[in-house]
Protein backbone atom coordinates (compact mmCIF):
# COMPACT_ATOMS: atom_id res chain seq x y z
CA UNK A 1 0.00 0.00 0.00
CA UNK A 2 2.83 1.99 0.20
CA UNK A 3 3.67 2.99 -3.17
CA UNK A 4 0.00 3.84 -4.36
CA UNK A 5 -0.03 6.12 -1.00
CA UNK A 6 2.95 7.73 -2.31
CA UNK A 7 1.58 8.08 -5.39
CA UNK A 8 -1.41 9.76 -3.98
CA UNK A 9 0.70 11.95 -1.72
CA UNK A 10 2.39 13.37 -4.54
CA UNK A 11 -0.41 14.42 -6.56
CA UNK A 12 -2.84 15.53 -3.43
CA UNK A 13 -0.31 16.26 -0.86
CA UNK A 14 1.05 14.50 2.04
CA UNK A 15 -1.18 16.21 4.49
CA UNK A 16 -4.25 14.52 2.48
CA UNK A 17 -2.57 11.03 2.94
CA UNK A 18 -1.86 11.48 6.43
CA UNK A 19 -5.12 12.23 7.29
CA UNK A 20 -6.68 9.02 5.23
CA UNK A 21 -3.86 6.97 7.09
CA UNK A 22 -4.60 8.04 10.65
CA UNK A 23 -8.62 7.71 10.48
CA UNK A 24 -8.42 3.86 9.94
CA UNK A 25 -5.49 3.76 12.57
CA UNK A 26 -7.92 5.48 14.96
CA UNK A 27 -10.80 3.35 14.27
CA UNK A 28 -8.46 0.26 14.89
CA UNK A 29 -7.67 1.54 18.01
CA UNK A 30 -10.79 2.40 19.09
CA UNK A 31 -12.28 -1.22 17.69
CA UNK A 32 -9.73 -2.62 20.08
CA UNK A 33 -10.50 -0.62 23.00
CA UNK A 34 -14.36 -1.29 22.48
CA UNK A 35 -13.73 -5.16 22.72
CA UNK A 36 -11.99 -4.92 25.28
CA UNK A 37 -14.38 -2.56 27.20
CA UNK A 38 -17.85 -4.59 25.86
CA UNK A 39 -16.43 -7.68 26.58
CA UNK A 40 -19.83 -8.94 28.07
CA UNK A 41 -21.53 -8.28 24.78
CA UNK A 42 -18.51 -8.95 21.75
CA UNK A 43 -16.76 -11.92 21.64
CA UNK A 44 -12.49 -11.55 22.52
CA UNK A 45 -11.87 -12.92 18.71
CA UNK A 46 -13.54 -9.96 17.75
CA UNK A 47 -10.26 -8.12 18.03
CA UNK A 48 -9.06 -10.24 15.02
CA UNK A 49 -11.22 -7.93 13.01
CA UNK A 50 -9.15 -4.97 13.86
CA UNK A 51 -6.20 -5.25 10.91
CA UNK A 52 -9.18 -4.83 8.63
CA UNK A 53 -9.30 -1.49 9.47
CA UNK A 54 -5.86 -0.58 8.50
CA UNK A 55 -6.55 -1.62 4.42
CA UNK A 56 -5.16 2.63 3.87
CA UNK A 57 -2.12 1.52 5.00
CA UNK A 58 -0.07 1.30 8.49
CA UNK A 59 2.71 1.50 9.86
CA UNK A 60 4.88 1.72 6.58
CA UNK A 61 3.01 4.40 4.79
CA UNK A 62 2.65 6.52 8.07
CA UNK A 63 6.23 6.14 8.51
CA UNK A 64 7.19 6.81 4.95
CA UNK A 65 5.16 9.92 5.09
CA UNK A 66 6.61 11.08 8.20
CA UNK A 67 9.97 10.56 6.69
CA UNK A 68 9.29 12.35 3.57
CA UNK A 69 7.79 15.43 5.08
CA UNK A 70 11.16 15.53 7.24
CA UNK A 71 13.60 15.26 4.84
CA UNK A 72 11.93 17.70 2.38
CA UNK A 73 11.69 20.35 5.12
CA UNK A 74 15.44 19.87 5.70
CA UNK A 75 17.80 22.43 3.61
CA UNK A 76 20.33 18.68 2.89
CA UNK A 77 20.39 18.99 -1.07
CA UNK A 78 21.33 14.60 -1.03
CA UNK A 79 17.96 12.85 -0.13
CA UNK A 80 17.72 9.58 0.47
């Protein structure tokens, strides 16, 4: 998912990406917390459903993102 997010980032900005990356991250975080808190009423597999909720990417594209927001607001002219 990386490279398509990149690809998006480019053309809409990395801003736009970050924010389509951290809404699924928050709503697998708060899956998690509200199968552990309803645990009377949803089932503990439940919380195997959670990685569904990251299909805009994870930990690489955030990561990626964050690293290529750094390194462009850096005045290095080598990139890497």
């Amino acid at each position: 998912m990386t490279i398509p997010m990149i690809a998006i980032a480019d053309r809409y900005g990395h801003g736009y990406v970050l924010l389509v990356n951290l809404v699924p991250r928050v709503i697998l975080l708060g899956w998690t917390f509200a199968v552990g808190y309803f645990d009377g009423v949803l089932l503990v597999n439940a919380i195997m459903v959670a990685p569904l909720f990251s299909v805009l990417g994870g930990d690489c594209v955030f990561n990626s993102i964050v690293y290529s927001l750094v390194s462009s607001s850096t005045d290095d002219v080598i990139q890497r």
